[in-house]
Each structure stands twice: as C-alpha cells, then as structure tokens.
N, C-alpha and C. Protein backbone atom coordinates (compact mmCIF):
# COMPACT_ATOMS: atom_id res chain seq x y z
N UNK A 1 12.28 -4.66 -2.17
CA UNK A 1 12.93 -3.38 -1.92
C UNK A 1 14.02 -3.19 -2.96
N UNK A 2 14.27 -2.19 -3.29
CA UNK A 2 15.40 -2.10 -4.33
C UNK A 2 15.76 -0.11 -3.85
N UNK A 3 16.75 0.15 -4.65
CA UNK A 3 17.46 1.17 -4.40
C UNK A 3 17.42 2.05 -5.73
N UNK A 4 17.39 1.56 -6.86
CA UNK A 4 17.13 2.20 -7.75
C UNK A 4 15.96 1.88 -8.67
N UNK A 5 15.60 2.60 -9.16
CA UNK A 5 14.49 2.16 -10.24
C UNK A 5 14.78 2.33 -11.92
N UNK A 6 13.92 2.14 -12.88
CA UNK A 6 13.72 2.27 -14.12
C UNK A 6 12.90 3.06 -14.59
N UNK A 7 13.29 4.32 -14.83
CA UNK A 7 12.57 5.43 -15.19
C UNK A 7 12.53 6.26 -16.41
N UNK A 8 11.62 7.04 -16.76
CA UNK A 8 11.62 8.13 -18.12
C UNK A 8 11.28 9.39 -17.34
N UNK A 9 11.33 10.50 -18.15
CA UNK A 9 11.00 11.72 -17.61
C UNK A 9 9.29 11.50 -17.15
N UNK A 10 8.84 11.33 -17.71
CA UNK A 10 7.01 10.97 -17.54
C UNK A 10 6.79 10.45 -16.52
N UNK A 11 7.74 9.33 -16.03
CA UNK A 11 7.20 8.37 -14.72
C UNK A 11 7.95 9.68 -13.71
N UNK A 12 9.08 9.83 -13.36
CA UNK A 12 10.03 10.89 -12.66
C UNK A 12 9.30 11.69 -12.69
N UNK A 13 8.22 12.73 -12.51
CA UNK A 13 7.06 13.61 -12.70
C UNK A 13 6.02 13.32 -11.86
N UNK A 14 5.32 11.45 -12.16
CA UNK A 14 4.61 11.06 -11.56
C UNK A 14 4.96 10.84 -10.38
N UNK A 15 6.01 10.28 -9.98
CA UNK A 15 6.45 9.73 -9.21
C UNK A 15 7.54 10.71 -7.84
N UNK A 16 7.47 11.98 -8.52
CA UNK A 16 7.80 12.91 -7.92
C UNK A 16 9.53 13.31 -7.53
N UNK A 17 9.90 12.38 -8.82
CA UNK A 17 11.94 12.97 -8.32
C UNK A 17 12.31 13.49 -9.07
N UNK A 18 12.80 14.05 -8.50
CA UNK A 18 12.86 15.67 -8.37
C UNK A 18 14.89 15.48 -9.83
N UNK A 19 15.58 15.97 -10.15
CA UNK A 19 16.91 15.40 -10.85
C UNK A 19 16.97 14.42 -12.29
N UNK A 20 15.90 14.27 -12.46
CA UNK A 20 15.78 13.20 -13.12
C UNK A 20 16.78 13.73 -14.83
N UNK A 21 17.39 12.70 -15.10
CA UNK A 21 17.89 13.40 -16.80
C UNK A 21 18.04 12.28 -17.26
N UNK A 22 17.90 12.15 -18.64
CA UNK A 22 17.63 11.06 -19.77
C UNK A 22 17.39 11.20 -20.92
N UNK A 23 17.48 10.70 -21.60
CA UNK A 23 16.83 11.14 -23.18
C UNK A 23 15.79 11.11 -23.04
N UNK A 24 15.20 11.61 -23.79
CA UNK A 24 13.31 11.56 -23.83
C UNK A 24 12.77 10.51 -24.74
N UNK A 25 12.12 9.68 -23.64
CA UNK A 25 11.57 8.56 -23.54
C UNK A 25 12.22 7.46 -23.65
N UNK A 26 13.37 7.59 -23.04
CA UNK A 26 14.10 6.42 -22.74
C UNK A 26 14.39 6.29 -21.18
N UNK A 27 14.21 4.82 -20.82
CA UNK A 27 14.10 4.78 -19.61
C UNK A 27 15.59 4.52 -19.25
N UNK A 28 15.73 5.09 -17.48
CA UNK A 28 17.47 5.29 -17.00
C UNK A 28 17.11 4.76 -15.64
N UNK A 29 18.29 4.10 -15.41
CA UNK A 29 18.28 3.38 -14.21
C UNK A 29 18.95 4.67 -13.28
N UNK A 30 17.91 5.02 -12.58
CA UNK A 30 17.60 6.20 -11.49
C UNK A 30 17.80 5.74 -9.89
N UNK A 31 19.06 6.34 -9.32
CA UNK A 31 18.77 6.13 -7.89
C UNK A 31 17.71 6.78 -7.20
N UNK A 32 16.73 6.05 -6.37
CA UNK A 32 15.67 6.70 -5.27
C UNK A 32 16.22 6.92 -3.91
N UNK A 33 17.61 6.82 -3.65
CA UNK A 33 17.80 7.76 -2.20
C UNK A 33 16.97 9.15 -1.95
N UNK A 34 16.60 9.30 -0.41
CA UNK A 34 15.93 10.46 -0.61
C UNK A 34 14.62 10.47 -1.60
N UNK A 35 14.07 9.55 -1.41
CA UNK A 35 12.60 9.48 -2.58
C UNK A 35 11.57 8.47 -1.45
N UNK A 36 10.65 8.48 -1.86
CA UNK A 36 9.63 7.50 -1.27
C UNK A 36 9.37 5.83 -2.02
N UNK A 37 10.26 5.81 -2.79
CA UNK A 37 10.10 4.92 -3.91
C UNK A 37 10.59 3.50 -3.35
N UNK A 38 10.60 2.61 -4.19
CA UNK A 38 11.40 1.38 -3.96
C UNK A 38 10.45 -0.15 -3.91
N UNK A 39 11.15 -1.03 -4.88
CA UNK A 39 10.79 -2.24 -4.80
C UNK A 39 9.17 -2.31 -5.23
N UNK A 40 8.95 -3.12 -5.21
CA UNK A 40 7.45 -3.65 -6.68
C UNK A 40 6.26 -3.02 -5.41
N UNK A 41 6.07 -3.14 -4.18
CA UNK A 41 5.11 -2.40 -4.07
C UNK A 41 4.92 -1.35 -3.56
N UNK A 42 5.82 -0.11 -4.31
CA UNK A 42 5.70 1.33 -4.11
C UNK A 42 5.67 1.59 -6.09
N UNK A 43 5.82 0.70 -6.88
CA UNK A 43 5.44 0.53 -8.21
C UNK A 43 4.01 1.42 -8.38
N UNK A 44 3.92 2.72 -9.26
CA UNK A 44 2.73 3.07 -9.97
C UNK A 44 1.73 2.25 -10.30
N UNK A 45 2.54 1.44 -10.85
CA UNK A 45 1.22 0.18 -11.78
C UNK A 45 0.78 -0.80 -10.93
N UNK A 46 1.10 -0.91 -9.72
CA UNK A 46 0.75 -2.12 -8.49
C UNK A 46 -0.12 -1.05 -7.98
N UNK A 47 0.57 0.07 -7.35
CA UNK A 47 -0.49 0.69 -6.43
C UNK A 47 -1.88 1.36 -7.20
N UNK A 48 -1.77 1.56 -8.30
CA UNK A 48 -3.02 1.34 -9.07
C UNK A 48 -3.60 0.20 -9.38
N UNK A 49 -3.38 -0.99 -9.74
CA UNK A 49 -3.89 -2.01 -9.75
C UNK A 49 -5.07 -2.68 -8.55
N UNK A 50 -4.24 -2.29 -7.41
CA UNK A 50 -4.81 -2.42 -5.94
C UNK A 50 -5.32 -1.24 -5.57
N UNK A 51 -6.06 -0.43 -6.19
CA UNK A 51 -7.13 0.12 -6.00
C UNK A 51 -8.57 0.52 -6.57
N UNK A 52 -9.56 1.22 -5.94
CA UNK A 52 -10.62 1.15 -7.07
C UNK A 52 -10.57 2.46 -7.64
N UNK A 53 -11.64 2.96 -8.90
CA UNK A 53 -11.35 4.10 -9.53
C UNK A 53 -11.31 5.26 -8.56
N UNK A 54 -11.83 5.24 -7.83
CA UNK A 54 -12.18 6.71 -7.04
C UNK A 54 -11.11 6.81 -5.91
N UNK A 55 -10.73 5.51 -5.06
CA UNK A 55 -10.04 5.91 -4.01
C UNK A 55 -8.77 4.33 -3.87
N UNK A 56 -8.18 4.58 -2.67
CA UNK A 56 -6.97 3.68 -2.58
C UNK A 56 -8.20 2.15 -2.13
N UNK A 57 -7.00 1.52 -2.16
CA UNK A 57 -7.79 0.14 -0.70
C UNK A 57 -6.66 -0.26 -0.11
N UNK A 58 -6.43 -0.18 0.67
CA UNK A 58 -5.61 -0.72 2.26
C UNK A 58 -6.54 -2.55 2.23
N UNK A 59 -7.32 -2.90 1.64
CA UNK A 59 -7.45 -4.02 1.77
C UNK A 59 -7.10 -5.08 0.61
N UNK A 60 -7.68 -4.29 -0.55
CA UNK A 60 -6.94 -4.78 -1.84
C UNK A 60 -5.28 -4.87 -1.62
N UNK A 61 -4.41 -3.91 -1.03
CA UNK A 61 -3.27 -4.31 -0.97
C UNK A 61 -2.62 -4.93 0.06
N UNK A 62 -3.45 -4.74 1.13
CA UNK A 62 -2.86 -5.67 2.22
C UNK A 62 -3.03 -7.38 1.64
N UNK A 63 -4.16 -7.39 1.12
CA UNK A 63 -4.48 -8.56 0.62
C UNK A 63 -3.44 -9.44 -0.51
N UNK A 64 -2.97 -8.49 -1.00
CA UNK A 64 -1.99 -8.86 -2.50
C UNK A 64 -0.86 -9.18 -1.81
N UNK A 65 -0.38 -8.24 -1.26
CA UNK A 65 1.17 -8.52 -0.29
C UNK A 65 0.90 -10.10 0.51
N UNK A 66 0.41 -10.17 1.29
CA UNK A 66 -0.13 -11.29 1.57
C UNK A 66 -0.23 -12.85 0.97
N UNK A 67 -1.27 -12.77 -0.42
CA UNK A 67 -1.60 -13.84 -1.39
C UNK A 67 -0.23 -13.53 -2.13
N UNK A 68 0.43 -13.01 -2.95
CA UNK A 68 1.03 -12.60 -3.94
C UNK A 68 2.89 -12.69 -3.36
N UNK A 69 3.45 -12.71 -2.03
CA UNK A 69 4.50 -12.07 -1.75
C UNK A 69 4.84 -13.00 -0.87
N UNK A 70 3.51 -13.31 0.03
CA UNK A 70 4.32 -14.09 1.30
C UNK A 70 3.44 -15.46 0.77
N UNK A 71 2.81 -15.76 0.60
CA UNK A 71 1.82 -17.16 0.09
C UNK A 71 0.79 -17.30 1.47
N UNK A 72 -0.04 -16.26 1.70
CA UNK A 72 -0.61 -16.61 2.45
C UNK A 72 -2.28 -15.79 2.16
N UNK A 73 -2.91 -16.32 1.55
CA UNK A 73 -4.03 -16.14 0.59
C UNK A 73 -4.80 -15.72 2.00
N UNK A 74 -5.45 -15.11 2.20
CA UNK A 74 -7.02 -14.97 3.25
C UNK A 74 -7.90 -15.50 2.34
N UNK A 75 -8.89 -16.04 3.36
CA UNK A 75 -10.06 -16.67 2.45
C UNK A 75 -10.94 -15.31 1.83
N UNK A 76 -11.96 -15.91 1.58
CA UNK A 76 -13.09 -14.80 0.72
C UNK A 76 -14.10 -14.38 1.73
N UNK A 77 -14.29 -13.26 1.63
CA UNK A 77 -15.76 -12.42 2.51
C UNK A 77 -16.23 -13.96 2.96
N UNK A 78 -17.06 -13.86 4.27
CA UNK A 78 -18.66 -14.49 3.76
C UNK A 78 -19.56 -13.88 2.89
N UNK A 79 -20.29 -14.66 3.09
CA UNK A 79 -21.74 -13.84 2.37
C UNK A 79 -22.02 -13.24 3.11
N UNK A 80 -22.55 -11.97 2.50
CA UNK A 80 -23.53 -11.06 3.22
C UNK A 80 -22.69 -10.01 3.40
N UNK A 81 -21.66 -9.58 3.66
CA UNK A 81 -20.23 -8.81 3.78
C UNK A 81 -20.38 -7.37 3.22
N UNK A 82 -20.65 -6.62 3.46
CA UNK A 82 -20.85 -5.19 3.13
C UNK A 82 -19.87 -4.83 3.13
N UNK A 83 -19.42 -3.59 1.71
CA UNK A 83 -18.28 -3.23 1.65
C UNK A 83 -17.66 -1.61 2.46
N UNK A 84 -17.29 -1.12 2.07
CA UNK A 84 -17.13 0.29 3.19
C UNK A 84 -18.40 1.49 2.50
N UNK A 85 -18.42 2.15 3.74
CA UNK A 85 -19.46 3.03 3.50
C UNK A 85 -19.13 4.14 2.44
N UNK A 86 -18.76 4.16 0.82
CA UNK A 86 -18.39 5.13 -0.15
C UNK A 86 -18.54 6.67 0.54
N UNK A 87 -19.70 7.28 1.11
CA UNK A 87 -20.28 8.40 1.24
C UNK A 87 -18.94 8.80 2.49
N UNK A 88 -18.92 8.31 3.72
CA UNK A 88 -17.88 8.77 4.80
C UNK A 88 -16.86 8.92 4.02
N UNK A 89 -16.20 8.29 2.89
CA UNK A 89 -14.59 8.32 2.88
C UNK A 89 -14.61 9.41 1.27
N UNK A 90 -15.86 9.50 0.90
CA UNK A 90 -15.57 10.63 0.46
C UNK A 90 -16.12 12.30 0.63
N UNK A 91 -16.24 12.07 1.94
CA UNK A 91 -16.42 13.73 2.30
C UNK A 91 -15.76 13.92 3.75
N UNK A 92 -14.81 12.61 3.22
CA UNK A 92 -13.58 13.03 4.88
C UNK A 92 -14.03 12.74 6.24
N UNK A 93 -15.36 12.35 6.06
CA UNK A 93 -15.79 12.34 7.46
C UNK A 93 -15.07 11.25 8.31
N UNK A 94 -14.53 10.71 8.00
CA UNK A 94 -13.73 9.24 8.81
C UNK A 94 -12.92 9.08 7.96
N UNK A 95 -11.70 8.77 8.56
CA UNK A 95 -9.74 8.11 7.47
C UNK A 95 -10.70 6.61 7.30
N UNK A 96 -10.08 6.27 6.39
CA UNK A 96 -10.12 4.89 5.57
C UNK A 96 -9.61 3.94 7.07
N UNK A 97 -8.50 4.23 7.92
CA UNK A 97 -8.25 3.85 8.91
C UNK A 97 -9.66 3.49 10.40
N UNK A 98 -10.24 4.55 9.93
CA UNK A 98 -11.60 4.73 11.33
C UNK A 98 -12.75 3.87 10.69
N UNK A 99 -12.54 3.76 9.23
CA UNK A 99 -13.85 3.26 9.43
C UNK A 99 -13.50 1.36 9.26
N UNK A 100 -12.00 0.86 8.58
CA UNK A 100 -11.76 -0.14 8.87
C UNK A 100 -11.91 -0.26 9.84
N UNK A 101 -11.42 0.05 11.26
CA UNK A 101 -11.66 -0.02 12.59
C UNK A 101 -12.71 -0.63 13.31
N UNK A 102 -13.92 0.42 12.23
CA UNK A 102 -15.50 0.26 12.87
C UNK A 102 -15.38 -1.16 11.70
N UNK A 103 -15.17 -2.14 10.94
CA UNK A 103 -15.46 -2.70 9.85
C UNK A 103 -14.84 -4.51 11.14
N UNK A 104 -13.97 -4.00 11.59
CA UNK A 104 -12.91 -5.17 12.29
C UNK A 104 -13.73 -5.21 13.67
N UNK A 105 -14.57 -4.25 13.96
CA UNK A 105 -15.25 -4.84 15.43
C UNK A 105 -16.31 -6.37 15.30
N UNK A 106 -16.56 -6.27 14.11
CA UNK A 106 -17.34 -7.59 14.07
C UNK A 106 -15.87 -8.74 13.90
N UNK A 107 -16.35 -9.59 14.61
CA UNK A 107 -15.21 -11.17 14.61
C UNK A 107 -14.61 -11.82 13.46
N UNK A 108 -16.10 -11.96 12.87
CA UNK A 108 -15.65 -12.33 11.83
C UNK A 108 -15.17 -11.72 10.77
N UNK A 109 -15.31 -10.39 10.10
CA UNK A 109 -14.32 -9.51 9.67
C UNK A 109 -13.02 -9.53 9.83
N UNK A 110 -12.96 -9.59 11.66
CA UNK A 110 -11.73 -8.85 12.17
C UNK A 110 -10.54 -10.18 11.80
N UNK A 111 -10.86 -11.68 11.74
CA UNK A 111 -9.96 -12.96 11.25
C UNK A 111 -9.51 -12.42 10.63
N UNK A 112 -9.54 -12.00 9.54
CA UNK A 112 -8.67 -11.58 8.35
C UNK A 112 -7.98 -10.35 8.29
N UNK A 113 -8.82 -9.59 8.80
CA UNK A 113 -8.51 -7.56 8.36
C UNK A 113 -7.74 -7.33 9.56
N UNK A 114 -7.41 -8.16 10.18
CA UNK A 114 -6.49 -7.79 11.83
C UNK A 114 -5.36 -8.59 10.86
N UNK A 115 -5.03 -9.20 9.82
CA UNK A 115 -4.17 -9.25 9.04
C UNK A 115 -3.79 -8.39 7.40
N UNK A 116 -4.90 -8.00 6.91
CA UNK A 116 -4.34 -7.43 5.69
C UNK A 116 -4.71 -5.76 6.05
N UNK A 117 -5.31 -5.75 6.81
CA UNK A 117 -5.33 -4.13 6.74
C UNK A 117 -4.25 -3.56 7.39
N UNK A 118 -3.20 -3.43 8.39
CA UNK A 118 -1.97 -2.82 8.79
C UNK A 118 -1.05 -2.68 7.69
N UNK A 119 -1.23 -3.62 6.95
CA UNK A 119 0.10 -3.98 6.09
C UNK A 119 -0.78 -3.00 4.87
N UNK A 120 -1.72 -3.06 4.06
CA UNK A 120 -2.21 -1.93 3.26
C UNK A 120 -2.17 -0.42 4.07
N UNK A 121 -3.09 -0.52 5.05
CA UNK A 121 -2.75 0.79 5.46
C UNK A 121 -1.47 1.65 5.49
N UNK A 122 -0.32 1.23 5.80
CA UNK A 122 0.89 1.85 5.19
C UNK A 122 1.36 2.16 4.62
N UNK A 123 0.58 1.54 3.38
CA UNK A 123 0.59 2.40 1.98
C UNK A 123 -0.38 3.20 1.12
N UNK A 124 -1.10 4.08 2.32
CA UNK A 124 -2.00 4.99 2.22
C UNK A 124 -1.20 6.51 1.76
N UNK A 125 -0.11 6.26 2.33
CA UNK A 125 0.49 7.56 1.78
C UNK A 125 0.52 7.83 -0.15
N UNK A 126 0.04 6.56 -0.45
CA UNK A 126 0.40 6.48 -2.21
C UNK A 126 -1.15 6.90 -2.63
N UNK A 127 -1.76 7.37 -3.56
CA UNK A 127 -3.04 7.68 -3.79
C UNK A 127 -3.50 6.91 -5.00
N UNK A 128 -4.36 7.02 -5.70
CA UNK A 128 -5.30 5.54 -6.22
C UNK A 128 -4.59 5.45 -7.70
N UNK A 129 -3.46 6.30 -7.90
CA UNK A 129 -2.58 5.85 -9.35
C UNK A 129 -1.09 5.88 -8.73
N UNK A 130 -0.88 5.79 -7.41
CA UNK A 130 0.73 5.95 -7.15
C UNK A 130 1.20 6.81 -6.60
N UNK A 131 0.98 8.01 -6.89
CA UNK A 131 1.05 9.43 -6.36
C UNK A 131 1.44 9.71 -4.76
N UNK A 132 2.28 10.17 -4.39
CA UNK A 132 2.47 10.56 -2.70
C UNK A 132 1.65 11.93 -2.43
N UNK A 133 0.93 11.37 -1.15
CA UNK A 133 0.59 12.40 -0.76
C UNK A 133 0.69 12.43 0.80
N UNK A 134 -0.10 13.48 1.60
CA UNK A 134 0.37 13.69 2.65
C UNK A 134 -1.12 13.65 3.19
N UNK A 135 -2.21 13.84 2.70
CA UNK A 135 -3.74 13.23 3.18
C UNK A 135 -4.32 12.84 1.93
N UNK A 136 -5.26 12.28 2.91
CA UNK A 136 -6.77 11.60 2.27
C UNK A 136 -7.95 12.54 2.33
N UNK A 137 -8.55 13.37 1.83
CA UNK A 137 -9.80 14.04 1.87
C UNK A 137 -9.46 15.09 3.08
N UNK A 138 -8.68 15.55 3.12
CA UNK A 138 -8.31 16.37 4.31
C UNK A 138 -7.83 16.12 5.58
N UNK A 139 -7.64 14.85 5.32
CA UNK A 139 -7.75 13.87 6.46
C UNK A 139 -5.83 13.32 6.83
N UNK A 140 -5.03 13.90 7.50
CA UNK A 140 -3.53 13.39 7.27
C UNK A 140 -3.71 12.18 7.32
N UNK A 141 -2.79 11.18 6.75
CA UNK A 141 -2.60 9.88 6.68
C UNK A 141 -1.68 9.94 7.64
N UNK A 142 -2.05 8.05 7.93
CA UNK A 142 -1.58 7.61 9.30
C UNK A 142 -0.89 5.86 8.72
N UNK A 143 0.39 5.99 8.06
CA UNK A 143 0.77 4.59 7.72
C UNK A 143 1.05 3.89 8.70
N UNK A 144 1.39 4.02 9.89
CA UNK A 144 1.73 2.97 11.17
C UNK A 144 0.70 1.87 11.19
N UNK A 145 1.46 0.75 12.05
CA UNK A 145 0.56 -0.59 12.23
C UNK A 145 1.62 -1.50 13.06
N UNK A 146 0.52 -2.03 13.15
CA UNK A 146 1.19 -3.82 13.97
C UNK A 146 0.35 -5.18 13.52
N UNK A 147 1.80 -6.13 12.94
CA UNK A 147 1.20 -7.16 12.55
C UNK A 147 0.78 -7.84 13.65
N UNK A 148 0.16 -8.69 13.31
CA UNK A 148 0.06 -9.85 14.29
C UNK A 148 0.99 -10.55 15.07
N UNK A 149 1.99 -10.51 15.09
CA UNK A 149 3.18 -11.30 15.30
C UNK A 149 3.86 -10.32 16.24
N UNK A 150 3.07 -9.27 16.01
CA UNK A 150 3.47 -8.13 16.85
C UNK A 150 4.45 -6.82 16.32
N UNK A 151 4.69 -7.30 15.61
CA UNK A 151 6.32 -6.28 14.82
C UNK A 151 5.55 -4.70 14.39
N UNK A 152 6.23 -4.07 14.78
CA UNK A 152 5.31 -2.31 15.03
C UNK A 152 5.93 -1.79 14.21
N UNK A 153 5.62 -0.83 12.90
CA UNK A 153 6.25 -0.17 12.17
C UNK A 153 5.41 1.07 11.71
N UNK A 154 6.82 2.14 11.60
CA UNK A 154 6.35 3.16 11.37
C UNK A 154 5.37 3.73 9.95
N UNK A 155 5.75 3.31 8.89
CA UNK A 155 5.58 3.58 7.79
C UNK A 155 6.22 2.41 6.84
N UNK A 156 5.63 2.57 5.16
CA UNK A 156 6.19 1.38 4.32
C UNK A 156 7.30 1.17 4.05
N UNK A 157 8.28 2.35 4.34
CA UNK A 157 9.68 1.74 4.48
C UNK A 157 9.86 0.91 5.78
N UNK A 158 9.60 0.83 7.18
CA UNK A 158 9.70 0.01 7.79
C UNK A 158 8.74 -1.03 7.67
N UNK A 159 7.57 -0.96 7.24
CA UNK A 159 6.82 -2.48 7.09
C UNK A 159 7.69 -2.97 6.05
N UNK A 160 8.08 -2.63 5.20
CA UNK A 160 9.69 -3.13 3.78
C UNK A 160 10.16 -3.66 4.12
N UNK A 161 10.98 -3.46 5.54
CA UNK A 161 12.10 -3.74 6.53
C UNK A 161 11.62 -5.33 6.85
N UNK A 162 10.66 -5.38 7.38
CA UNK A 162 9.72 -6.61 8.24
C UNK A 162 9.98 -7.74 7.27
N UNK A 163 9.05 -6.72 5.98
CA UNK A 163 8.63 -8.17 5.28
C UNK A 163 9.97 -8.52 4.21
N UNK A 164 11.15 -7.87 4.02
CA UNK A 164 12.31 -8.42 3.68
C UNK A 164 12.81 -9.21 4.50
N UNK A 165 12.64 -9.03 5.69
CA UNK A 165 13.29 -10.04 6.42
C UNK A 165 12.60 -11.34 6.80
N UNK A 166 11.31 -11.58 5.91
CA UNK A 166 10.62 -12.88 6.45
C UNK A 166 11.07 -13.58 5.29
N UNK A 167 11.16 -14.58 6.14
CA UNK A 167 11.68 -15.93 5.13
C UNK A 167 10.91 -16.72 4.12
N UNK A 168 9.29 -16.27 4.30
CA UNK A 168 8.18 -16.61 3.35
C UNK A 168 8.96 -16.05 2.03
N UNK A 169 8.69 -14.83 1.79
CA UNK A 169 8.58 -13.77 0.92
C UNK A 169 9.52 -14.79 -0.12
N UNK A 170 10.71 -14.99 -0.23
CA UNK A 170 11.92 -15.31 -1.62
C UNK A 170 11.39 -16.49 -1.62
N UNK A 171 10.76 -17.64 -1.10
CA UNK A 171 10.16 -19.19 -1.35
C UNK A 171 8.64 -19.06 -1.90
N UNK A 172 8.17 -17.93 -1.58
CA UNK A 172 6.93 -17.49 -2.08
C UNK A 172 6.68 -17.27 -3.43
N UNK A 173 7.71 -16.01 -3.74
CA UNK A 173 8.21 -15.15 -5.40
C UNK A 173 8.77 -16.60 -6.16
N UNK A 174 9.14 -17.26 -5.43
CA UNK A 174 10.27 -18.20 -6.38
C UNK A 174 9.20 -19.03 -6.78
C-alpha cells in the first residue's frame, strides 16, 4: 500500500487522476488520495501482467498475491483441468465471478480457488491493462469476498487493509 505514486502525464491519463502537473515526461511523485490507486498491486504493469490479452484473471492474480506477497504458492491444476468457458465471459452472459463459482463446485478445483479467487476477484474493478472501470461486459463488478480465515472485505482497498496487516507479507517480500 503506499499513498503516493510515481507518475508522468501519460501514466496520470491511464490511470485516471485527474490534477496531475509535471514536466513532460518526467515522472513526479503524485499523491493518490481520492484515487483508486496504491501500492504494487493496483500498479498498471502488474495488473497487466496478471492478465490474458482479451480479458482480466481473478485467478492469475489471486494466485500472484498469494505465491509472490505472502509465500504461499498453490499447487498446479491437475491434469485434465479445463480453463473458463471464453464464449460466456465474452458476451456477458455470466461475471467472471458466476462462472468461477460454477468452476469451484467441483472439490478439487474448489482446494485452491476457495483461496486465490476472492483475493483476485477484488481486483476486477481494474481491466486487462490497469484501467478502472465500473463493469465487465455489461456486467457491474462485484470486488467483495471472504478469505478463508474468514476476514470479509469490501473491495481492494479493504482486502489492502487485511493483507497489510498479515505478518507473512514483509518476511515474504524480504
């Protein structure tokens, strides 16, 4: 989590704040009060990284936060593991949320994705280069979740909240 960022007019555009002044193309250490921004994974270049060309993944990033932040790797698919149905999530017919849902009723799926999908899903509000938005295919986004452990949060500033306060996270990074 952080409070300010490192910005140019180009990213301030992308990134949607709104005040921004600087020389052109020099980057200025920019407060994000009042912004959606903050800390490495509300980062452009992460939330693109953790996704595929066409759309977000709530699993790619639940997964990274996870392996990458707290040290707690999920294993790999089994075999045989089908990935989401492309055609539903792009003609809106089901949130990325409904059809994980239908994806976690099988058991063995659900070991893992009853862990990395709450924590991605909350950062559905970001779109497949960073971008805020307010739906998916027509579809409003829904960042809420509950980890396992139980801790209920509204959106990625409160899942932020959670996972700053776990004691993994700074023994993890370090």
């Amino acid at each position: 989590d952080s409070s300010d960022v490192f910005i140019d007019e180009r990213l301030a555009t992308h990134y949607g704040i709104e005040g921004f002044s600087g020389p052109p193309g020099a980057f200025v250490q920019t407060p994000l009060q009042g912004t959606q921004r903050g800390g490495v994974t509300r980062q452009g270049a992460v939330l693109t990284a953790l996704s595929y060309p066409t759309r977000t993944s709530p699993v790619k990033r639940g997964k990274w936060i996870l392996g990458q932040l707290m040290c707690q790797e999920p294993p790999p698919p089994p075999p045989g593991v089908e990935g989401l149905p492309e055609a539903d999530l792009a003609e809106g017919a089901m949130s990325i949320r409904e059809i994980l849902a239908i994806h976690r009723e099988d058991p063995v799926c659900a070991s893992c994705h009853v862990r990395m999908d709450p924590i991605g899903l909350a950062f559905e509000h970001y779109d497949g280069v960073g971008r805020w938005r307010d739906d998916a295919y027509g579809i409003p986004v829904d960042p809420s979740g509950e980890l396992p452990a139980g801790e209920v949060f509204a959106d990625a500033d409160e899942l932020i909240d959670i996972l700053v306060a776990d004691p993994s996270i700074p023994r993890c990074m370090a």
